[in-house]
C-alpha atoms as a PDB file:
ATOM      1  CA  UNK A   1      11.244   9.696 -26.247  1.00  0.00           C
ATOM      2  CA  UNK A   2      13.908   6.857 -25.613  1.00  0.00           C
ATOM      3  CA  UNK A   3      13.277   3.228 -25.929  1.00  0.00           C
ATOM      4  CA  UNK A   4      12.235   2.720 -21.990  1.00  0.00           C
ATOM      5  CA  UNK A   5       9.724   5.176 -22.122  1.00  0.00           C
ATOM      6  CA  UNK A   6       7.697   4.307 -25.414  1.00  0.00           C
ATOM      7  CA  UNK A   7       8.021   0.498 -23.670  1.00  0.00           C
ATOM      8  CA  UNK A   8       6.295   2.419 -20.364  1.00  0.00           C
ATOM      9  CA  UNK A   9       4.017   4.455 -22.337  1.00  0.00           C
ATOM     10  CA  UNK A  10       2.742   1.817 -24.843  1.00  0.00           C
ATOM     11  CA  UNK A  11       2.422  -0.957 -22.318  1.00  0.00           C
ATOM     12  CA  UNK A  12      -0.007   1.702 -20.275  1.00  0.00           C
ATOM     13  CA  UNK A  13      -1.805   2.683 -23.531  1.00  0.00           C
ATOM     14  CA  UNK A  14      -1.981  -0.877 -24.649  1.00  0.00           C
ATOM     15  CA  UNK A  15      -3.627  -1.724 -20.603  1.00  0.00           C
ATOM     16  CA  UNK A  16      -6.116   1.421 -20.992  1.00  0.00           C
ATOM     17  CA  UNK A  17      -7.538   0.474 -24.280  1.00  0.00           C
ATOM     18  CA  UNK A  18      -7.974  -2.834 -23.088  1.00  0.00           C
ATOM     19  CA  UNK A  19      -9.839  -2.123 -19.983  1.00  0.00           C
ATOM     20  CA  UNK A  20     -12.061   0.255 -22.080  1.00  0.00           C
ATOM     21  CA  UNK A  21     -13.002  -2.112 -24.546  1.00  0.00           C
ATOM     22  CA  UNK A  22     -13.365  -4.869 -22.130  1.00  0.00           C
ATOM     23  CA  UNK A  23     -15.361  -2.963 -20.195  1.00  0.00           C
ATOM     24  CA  UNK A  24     -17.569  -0.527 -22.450  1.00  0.00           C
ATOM     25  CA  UNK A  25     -17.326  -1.974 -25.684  1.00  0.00           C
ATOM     26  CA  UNK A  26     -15.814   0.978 -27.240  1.00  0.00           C
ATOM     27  CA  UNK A  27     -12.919   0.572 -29.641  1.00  0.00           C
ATOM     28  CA  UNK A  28     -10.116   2.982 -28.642  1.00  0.00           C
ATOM     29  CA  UNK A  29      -6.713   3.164 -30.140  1.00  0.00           C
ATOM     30  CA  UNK A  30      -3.612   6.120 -29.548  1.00  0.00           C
ATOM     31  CA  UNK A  31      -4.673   9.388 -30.771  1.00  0.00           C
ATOM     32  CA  UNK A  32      -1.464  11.094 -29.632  1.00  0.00           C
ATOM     33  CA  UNK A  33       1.676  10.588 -27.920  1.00  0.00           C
ATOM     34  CA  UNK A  34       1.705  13.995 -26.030  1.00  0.00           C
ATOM     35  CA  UNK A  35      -1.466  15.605 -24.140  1.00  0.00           C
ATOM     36  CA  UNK A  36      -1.680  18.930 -22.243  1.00  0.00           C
ATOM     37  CA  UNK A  37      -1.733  19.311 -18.620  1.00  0.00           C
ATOM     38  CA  UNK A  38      -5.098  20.722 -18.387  1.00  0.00           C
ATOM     39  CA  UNK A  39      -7.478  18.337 -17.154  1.00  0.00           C
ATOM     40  CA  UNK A  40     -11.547  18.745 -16.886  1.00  0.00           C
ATOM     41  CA  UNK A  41     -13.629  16.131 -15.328  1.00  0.00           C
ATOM     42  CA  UNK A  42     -12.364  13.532 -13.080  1.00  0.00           C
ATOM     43  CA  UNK A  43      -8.901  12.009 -13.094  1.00  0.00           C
ATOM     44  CA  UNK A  44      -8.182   8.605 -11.837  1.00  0.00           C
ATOM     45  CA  UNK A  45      -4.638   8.376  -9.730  1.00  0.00           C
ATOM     46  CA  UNK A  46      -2.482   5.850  -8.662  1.00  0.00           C
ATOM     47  CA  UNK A  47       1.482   5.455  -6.965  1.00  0.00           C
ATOM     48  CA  UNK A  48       3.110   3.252  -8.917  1.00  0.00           C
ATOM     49  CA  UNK A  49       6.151   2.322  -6.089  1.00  0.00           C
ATOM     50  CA  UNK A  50       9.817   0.610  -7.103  1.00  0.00           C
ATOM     51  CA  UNK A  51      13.078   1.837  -8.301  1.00  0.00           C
ATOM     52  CA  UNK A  52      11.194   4.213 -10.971  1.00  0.00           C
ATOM     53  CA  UNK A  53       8.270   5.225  -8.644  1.00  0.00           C
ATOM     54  CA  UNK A  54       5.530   7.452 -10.216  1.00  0.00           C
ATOM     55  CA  UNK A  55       2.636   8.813 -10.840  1.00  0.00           C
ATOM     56  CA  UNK A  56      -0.150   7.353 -12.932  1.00  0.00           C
ATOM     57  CA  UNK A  57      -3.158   9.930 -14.129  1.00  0.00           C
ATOM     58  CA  UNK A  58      -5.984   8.624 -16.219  1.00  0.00           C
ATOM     59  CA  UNK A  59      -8.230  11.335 -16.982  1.00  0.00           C
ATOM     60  CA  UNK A  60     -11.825  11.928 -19.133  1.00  0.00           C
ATOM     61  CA  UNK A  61     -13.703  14.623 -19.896  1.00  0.00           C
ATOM     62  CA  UNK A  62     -17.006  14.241 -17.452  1.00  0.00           C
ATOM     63  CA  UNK A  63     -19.649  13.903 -20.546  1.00  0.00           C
ATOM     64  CA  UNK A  64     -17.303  10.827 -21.675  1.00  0.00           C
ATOM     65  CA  UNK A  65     -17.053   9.688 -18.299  1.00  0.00           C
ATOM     66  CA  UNK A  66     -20.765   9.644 -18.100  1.00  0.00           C
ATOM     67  CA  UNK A  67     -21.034   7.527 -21.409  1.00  0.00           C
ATOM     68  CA  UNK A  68     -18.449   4.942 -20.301  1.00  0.00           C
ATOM     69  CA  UNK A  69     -20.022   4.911 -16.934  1.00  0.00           C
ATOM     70  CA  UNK A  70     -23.183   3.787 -18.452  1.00  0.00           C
ATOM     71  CA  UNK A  71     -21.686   1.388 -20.685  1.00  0.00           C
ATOM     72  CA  UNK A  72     -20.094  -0.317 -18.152  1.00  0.00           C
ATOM     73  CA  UNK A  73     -22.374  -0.326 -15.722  1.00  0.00           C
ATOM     74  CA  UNK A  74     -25.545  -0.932 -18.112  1.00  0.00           C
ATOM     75  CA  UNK A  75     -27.010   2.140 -16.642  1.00  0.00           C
ATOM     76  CA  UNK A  76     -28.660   5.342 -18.479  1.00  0.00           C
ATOM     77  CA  UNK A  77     -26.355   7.798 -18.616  1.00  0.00           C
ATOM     78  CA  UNK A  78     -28.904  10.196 -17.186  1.00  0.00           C
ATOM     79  CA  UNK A  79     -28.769   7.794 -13.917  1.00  0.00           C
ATOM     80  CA  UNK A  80     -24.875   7.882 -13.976  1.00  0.00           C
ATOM     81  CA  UNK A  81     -23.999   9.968 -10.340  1.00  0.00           C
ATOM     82  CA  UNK A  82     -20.788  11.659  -9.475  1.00  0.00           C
ATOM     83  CA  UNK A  83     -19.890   8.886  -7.238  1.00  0.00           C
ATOM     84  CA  UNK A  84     -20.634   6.393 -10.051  1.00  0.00           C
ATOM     85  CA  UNK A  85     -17.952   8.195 -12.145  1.00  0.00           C
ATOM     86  CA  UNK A  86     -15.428   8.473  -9.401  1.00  0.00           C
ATOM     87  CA  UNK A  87     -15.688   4.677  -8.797  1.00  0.00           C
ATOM     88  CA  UNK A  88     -15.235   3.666 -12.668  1.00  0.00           C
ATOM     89  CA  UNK A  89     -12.495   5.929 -13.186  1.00  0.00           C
ATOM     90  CA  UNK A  90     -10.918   4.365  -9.985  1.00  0.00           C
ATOM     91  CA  UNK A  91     -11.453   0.740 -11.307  1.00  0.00           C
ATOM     92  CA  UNK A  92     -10.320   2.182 -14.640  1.00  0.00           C
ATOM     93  CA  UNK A  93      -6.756   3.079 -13.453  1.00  0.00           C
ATOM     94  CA  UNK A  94      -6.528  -0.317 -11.339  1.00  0.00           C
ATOM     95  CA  UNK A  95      -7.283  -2.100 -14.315  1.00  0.00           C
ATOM     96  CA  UNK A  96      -5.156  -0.225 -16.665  1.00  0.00           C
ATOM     97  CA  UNK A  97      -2.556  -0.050 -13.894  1.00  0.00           C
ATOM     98  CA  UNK A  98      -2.457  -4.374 -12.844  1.00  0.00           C
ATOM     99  CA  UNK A  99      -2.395  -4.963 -17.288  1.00  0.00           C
ATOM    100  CA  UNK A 100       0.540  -2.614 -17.751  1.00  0.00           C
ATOM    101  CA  UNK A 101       2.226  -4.116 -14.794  1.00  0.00           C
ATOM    102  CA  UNK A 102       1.934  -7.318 -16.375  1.00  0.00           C
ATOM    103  CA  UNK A 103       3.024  -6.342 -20.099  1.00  0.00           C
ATOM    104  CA  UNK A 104       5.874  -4.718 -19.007  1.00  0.00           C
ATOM    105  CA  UNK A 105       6.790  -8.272 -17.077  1.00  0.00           C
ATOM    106  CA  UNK A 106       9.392  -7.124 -14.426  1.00  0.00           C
ATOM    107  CA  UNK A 107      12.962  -6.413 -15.707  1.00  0.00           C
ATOM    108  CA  UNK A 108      13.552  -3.069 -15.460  1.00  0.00           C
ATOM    109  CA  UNK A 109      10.103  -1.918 -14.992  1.00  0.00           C
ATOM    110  CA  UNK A 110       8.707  -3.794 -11.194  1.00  0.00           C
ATOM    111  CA  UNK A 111       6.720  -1.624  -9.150  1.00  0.00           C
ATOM    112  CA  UNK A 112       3.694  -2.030  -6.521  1.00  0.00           C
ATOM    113  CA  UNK A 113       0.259  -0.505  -7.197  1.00  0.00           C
ATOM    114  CA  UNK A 114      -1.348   2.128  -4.305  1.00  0.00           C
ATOM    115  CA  UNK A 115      -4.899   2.134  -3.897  1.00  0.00           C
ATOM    116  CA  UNK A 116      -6.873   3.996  -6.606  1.00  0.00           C
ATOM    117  CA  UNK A 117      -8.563   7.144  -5.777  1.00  0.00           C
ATOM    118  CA  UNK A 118     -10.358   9.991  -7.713  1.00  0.00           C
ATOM    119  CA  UNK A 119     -10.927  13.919  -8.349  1.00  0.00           C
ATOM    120  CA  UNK A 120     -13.334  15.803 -10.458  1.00  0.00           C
ATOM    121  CA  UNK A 121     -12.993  19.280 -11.351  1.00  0.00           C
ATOM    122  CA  UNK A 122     -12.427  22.024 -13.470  1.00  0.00           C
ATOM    123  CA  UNK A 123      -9.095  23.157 -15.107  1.00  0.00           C
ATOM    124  CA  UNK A 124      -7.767  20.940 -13.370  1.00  0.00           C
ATOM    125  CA  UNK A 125      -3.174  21.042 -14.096  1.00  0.00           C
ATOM    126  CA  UNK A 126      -0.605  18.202 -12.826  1.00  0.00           C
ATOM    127  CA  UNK A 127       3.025  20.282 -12.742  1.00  0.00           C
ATOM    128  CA  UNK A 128       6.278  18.154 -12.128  1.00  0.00           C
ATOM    129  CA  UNK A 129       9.710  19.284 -11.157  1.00  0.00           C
ATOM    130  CA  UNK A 130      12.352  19.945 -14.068  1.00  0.00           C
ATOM    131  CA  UNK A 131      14.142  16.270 -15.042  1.00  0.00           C
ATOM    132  CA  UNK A 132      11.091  14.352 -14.160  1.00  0.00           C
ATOM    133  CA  UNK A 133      10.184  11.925 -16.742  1.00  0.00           C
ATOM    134  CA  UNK A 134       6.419  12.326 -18.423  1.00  0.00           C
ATOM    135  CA  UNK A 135       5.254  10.208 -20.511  1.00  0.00           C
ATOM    136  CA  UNK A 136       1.516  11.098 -22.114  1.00  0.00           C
ATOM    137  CA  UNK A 137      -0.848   9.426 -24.550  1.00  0.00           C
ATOM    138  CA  UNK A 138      -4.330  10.142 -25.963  1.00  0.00           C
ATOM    139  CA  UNK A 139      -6.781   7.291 -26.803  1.00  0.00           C
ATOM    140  CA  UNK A 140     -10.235   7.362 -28.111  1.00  0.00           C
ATOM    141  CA  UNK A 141     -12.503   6.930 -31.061  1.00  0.00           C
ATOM    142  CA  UNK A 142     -13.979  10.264 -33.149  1.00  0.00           C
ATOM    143  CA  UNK A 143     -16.666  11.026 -30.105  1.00  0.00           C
ATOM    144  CA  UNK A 144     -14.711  10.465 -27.149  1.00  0.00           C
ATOM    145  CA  UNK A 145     -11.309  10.360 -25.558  1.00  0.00           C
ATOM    146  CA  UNK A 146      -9.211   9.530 -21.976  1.00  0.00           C
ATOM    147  CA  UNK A 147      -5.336  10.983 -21.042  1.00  0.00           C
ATOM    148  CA  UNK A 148      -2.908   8.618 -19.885  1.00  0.00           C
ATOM    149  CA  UNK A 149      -0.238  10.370 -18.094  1.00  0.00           C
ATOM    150  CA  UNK A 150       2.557   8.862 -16.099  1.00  0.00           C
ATOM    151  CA  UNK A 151       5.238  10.965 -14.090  1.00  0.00           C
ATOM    152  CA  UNK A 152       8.249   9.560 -12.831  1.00  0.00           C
END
């Protein structure tokens, strides 16, 4: 990875791990700078608009979801519904989305935020043209763990 995009991708992680402590409780850090494709569960999306437009994915696992669902909304996680995890992970990628936008600070990196939305699935796969610019990163603790994925 070049300089720009460890400044993209650590500025997102950096957001992300914020939000999820801030929100949850739970102490994340980077697990890994590269994550598959694959995605289970629900993924969080949002267009990230300006001279480098892009994609942003945020994406958990559905059992984590339902965890950091209940943490955040001091809920059991057996009363934690489908739309319940749609609308956290949505509020998760604005979050994470509106901090990196303010770490990175402008320069070479200003771009508008689209509305948030969510999917939940099953083998679940985000493909991207050759020359298009992904940047990936795995945080978590040892039970859990969310994929931050941008495309650009």
């Amino acid at each position: 990875m070049n300089n720009g995009a460890d400044k993209i991708g650590d500025a997102f992680a950096d957001s992300l791990i914020e939000v999820i402590m801030g929100t949850s409780g739970f102490f994340f850090e980077v697990l890994s700078s590269e994550s598959d494709s694959d995605f289970d569960g629900t993924i969080g999306l949002m267009r990230l608009e300006g001279e480098k437009s892009g994609m942003l994915f945020v994406s958990a696992e559905k059992t984590d979801m339902k965890v950091l669902c209940s943490f955040m909304a001091g809920v059991a996680q057996d009363e934690v519904t489908e739309d319940d995890i749609r609308d956290a992970m949505c509020e998760i990628v604005n979050m994470t989305a509106g901090g990196a936008k303010l770490r990175l600070g402008g320069g070479d990196y200003i771009f508008s935020l689209s509305p948030p939305f969510a999917i939940s699935g099953e083998n679940m796969s985000v493909s991207a043209k050759k020359r298009t610019r992904v940047i990936s990163r795995t945080v978590g603790d040892v039970d859990m763990s969310v994929k931050l994925k941008i495309i650009y």
